[in-house]
C-alpha atoms as a PDB file:
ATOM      1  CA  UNK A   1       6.810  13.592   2.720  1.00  0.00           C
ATOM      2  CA  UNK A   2       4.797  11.101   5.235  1.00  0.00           C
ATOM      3  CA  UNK A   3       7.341   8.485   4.385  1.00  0.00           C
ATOM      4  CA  UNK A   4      10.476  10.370   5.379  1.00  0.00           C
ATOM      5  CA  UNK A   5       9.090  11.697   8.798  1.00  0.00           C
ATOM      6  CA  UNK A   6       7.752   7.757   9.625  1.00  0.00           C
ATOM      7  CA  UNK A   7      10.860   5.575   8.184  1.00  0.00           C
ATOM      8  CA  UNK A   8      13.547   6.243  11.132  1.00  0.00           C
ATOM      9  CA  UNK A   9      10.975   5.564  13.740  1.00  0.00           C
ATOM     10  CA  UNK A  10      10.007   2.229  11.688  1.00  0.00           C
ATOM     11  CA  UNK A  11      13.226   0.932  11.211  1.00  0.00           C
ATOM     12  CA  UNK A  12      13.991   1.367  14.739  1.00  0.00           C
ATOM     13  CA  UNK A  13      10.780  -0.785  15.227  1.00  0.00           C
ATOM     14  CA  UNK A  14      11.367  -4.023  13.273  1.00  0.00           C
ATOM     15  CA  UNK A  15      15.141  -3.693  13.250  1.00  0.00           C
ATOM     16  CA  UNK A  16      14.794  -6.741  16.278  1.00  0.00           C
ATOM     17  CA  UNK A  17      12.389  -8.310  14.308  1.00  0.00           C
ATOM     18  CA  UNK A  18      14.601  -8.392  11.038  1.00  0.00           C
ATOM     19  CA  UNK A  19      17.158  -9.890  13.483  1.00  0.00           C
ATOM     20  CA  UNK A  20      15.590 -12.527  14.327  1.00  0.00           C
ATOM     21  CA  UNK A  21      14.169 -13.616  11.071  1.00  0.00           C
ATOM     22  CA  UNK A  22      17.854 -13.360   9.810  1.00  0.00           C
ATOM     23  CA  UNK A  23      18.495 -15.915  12.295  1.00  0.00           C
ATOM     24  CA  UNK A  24      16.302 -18.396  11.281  1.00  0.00           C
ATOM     25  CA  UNK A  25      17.165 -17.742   7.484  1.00  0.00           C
ATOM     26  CA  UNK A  26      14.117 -15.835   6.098  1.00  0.00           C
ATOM     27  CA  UNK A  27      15.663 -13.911   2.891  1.00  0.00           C
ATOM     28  CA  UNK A  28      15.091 -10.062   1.670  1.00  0.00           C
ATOM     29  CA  UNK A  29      14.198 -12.133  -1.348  1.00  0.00           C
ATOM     30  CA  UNK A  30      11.492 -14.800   0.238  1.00  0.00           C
ATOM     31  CA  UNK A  31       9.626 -11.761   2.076  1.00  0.00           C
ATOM     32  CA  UNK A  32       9.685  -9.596  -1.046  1.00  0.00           C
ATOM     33  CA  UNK A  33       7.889 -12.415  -2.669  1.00  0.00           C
ATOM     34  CA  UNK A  34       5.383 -13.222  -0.097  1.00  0.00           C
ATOM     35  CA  UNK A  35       4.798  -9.171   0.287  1.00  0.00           C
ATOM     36  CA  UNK A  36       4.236  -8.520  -3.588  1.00  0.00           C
ATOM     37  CA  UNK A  37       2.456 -11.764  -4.605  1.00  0.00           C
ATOM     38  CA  UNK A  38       0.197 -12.248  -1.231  1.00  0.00           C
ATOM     39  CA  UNK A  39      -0.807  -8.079  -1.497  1.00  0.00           C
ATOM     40  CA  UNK A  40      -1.594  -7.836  -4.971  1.00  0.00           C
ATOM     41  CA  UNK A  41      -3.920 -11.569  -4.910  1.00  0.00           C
ATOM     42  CA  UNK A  42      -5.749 -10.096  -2.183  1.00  0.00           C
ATOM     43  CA  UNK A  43      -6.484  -6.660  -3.732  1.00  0.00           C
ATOM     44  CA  UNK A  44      -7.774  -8.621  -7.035  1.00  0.00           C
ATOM     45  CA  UNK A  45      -9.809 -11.200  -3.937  1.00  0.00           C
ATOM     46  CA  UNK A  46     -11.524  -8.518  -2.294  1.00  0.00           C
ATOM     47  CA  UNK A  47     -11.350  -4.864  -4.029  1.00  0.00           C
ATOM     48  CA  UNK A  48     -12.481  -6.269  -7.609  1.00  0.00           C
ATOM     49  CA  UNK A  49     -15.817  -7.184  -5.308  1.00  0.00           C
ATOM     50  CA  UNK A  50     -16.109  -3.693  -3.743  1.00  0.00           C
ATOM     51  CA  UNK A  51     -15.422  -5.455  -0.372  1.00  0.00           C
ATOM     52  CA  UNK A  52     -13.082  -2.606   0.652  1.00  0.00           C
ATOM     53  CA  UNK A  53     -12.475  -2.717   4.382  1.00  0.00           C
ATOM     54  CA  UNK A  54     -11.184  -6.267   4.707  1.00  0.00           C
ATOM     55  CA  UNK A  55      -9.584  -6.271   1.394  1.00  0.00           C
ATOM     56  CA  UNK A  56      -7.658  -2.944   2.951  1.00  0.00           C
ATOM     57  CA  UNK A  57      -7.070  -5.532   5.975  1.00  0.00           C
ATOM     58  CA  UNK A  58      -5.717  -8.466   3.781  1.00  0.00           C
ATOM     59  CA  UNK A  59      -3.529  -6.062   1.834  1.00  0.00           C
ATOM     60  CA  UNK A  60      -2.345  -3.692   4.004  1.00  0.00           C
ATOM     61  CA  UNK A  61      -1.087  -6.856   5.998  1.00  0.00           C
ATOM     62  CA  UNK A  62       1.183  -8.133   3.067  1.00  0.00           C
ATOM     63  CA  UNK A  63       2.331  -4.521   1.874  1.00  0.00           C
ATOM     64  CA  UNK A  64       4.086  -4.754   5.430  1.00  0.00           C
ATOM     65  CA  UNK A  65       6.453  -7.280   4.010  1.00  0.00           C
ATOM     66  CA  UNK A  66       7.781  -4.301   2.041  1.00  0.00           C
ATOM     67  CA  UNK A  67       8.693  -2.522   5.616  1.00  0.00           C
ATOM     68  CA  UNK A  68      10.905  -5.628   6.179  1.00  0.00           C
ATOM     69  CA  UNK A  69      12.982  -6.873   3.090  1.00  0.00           C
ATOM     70  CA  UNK A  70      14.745  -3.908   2.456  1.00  0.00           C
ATOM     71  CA  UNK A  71      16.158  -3.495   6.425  1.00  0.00           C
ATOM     72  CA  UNK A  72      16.381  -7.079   6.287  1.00  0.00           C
ATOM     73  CA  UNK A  73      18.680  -6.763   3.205  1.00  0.00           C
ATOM     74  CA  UNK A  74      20.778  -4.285   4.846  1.00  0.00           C
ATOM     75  CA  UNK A  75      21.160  -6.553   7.850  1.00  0.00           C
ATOM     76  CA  UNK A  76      22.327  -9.460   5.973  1.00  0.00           C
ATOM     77  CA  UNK A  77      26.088 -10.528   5.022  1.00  0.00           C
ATOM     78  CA  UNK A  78      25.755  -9.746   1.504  1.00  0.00           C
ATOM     79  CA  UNK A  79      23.780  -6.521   2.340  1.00  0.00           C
ATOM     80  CA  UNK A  80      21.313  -6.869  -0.625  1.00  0.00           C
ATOM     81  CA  UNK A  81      21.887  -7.798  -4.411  1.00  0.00           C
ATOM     82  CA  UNK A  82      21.067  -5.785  -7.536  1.00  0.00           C
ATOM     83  CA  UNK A  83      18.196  -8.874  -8.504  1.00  0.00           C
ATOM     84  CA  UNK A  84      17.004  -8.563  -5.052  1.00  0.00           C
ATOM     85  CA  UNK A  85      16.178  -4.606  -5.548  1.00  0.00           C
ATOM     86  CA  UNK A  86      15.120  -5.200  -8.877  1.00  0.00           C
ATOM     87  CA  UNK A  87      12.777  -7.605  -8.020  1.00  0.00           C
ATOM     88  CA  UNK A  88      11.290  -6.008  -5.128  1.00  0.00           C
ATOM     89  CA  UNK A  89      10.593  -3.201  -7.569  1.00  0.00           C
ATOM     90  CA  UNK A  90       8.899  -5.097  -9.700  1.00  0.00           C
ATOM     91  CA  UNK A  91       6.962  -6.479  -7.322  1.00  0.00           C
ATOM     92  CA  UNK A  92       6.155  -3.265  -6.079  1.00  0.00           C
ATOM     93  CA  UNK A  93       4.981  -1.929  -9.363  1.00  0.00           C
ATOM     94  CA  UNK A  94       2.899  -5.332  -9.815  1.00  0.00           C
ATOM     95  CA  UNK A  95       0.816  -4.732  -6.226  1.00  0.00           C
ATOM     96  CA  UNK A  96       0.519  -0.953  -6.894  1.00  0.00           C
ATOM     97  CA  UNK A  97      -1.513  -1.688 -10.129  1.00  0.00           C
ATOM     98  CA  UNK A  98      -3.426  -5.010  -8.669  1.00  0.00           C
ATOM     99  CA  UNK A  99      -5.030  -2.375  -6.144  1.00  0.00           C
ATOM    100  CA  UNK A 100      -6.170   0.301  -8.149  1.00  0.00           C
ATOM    101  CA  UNK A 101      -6.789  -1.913 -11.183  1.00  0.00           C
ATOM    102  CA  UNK A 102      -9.244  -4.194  -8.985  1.00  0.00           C
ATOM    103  CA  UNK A 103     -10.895  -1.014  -7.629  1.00  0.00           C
ATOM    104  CA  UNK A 104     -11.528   0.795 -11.410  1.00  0.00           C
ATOM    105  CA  UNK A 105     -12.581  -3.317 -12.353  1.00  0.00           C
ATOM    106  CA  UNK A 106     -15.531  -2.865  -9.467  1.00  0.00           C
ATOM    107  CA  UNK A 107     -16.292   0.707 -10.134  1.00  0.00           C
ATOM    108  CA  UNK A 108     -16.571   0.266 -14.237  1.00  0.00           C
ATOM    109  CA  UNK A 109     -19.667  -2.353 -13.259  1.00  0.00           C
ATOM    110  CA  UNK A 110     -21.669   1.132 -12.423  1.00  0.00           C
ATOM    111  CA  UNK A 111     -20.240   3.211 -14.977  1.00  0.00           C
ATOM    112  CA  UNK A 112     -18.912   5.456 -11.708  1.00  0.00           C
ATOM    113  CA  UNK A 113     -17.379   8.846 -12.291  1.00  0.00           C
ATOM    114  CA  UNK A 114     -14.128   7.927 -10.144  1.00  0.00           C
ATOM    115  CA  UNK A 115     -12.906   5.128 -12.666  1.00  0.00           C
ATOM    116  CA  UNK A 116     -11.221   8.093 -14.724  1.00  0.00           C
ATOM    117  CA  UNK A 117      -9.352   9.438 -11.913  1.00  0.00           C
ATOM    118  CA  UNK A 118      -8.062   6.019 -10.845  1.00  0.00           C
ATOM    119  CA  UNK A 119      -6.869   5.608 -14.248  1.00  0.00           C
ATOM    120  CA  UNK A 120      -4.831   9.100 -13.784  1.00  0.00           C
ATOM    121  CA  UNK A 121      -3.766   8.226 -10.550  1.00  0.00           C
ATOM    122  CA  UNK A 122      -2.299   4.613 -11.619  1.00  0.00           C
ATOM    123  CA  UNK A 123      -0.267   6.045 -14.635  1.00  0.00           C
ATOM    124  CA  UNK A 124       0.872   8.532 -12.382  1.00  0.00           C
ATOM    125  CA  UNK A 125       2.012   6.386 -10.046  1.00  0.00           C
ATOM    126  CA  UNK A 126       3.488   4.079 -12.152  1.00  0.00           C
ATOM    127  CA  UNK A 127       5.578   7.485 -14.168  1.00  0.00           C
ATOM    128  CA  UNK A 128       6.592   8.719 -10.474  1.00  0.00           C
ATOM    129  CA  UNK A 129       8.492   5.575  -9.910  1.00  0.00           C
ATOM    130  CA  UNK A 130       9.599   4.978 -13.981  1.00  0.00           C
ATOM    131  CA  UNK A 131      11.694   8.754 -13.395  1.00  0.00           C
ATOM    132  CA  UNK A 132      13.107   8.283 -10.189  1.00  0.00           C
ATOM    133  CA  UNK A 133      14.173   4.880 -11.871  1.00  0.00           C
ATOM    134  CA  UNK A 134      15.082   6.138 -15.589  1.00  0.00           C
ATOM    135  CA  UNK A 135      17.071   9.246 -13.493  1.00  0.00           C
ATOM    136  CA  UNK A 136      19.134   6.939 -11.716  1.00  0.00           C
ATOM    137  CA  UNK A 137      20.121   4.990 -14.903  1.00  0.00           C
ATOM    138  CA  UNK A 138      21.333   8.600 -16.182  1.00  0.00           C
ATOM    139  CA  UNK A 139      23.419   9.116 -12.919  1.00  0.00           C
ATOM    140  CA  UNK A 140      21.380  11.786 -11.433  1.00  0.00           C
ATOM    141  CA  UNK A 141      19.573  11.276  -8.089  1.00  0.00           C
ATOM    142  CA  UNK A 142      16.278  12.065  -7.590  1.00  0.00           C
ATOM    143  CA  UNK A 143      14.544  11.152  -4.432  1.00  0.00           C
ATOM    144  CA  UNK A 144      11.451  13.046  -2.345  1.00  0.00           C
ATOM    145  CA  UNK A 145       8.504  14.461  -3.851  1.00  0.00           C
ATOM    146  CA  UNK A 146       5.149  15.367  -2.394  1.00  0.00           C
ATOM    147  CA  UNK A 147       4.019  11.709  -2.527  1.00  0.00           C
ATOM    148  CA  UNK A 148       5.966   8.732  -2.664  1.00  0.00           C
ATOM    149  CA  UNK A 149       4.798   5.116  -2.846  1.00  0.00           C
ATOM    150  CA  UNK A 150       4.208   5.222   1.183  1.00  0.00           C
ATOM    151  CA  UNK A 151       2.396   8.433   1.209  1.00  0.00           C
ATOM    152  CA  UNK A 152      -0.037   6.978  -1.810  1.00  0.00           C
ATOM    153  CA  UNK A 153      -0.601   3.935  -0.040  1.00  0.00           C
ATOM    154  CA  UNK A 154      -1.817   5.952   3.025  1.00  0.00           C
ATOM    155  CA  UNK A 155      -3.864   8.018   0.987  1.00  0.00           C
ATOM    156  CA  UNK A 156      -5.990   5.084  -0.695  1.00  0.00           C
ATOM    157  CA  UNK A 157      -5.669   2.514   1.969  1.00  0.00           C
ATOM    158  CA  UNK A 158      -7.216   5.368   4.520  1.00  0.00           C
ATOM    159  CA  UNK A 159     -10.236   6.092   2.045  1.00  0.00           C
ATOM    160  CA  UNK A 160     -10.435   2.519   1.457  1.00  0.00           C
ATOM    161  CA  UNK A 161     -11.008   1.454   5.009  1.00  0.00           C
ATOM    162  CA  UNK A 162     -13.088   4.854   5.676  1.00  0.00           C
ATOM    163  CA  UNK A 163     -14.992   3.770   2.417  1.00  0.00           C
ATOM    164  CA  UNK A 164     -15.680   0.190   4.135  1.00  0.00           C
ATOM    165  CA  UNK A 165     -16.871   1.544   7.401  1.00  0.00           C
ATOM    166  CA  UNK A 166     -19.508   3.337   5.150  1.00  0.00           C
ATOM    167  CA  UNK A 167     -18.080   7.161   5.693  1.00  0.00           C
ATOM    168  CA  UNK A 168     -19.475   9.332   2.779  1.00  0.00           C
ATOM    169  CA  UNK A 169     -17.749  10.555  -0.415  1.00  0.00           C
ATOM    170  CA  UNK A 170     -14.034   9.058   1.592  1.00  0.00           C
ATOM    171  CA  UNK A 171     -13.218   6.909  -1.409  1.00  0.00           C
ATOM    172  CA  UNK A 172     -13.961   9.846  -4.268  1.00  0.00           C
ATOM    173  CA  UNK A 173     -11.859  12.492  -1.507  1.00  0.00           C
ATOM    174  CA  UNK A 174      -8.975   9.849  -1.591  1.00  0.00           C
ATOM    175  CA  UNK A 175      -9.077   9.063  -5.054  1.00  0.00           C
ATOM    176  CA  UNK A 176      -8.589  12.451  -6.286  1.00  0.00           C
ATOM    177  CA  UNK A 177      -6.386  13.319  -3.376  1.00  0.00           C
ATOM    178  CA  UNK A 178      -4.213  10.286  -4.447  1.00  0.00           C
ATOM    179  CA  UNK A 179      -4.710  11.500  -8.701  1.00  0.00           C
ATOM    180  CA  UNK A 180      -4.067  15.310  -7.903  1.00  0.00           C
ATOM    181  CA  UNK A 181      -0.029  14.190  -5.051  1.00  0.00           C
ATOM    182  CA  UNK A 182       0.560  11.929  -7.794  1.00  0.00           C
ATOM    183  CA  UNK A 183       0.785  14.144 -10.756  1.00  0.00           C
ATOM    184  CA  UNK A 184       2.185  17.070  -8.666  1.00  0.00           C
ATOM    185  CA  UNK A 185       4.967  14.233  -7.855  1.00  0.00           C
ATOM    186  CA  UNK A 186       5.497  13.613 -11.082  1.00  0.00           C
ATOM    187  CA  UNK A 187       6.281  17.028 -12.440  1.00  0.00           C
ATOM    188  CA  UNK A 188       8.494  17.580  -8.977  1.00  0.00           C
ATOM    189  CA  UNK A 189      10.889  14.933 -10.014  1.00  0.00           C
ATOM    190  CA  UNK A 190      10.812  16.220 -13.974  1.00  0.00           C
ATOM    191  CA  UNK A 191      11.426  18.944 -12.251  1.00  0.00           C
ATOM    192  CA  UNK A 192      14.218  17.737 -10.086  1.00  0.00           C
ATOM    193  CA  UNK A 193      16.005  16.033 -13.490  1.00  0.00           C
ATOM    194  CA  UNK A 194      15.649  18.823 -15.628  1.00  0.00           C
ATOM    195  CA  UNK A 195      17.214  20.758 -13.066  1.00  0.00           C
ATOM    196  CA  UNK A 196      20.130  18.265 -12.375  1.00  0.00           C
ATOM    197  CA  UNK A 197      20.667  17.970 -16.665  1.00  0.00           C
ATOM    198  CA  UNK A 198      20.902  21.815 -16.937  1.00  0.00           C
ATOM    199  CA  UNK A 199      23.765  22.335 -14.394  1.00  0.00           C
ATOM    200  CA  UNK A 200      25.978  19.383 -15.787  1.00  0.00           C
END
């Protein structure tokens, strides 16, 4: 939802700075690596110690990366391999669960109520992308959904920095925000294959 309205906008944006690191001879690769690796070691760094504002910094910082491999892929002569997307996903998949795992690692110290919810909204996340993925193996397309990776990173990266500024109740609102898109998303794209089976 979020993510389609932003991406054209975005691309327009770093398409000049994708250029230039092209030029030099960054790779989709290198920055996938530096993105995944660099955002999930700083979520474990500062979230697992409840330090939520400049871990949502840090992070947010290296998640960026992700905004720039896959133009810069595009961009470049070979215009992206299949080990360069599957890697990236991968990578993806790996930061996704280093931030929510190192927030349910702090929260479990107090026994807090949210630590459930997390642990919905990780699986969750984790099944939207395994469908999308597993659908695609089958042949059938299936794309969109309430909330995508983008529009979950918004959700808990916003209640994480509200959360570090010391705003009231804006981690719990974001968590189950973030549990509650995430499920829906899931049964929209069961949805979306079941659909897409019937009519063959």
């Amino acid at each position: 939802m979020i993510s389609a309205s932003i991406k054209a906008p975005v691309t327009r944006v770093i398409t000049p700075l994708c250029r230039s690191l092209l030029s030099v001879g960054v790779t989709a690769n290198l920055l996938s690596a530096i993105g995944g690796l660099g955002s999930s070691i700083s979520a474990i760094a500062f979230f697992s110690h409840g330090n939520y504002f400049w871990g949502m910094i840090v992070t947010l910082f290296f998640i960026l990366f992700d905004l720039l491999d896959g133009t810069l892929a595009r961009m470049s002569d070979s215009g992206g391999s299949k080990w360069g997307a599957l890697l990236d996903s991968t990578l993806d998949r790996i930061s996704d669960a280093a931030v929510l795992g190192s927030i349910i690692f702090f929260l479990m110290k107090t026994h807090d109520r949210l630590v459930p919810v997390l642990l919905v909204a990780l699986v969750a996340g984790g099944l939207v992308s395994y469908i999308k993925a597993r659908a695609e193996g089958l042949g059938i397309e299936c794309n969109g959904g309430l909330a995508e990776r983008t529009d979950r990173l918004i959700i808990i990266f916003l209640a994480l920095g509200l959360a570090g500024i010391g705003v009231s109740y804006a981690l719990a609102i974001g968590v189950w925000v973030l549990a509650v898109a995430s499920v829906y998303t899931v049964c929209e794209r069961l949805l979306i294959v079941y659909r897409a089976t019937m009519s063959l």
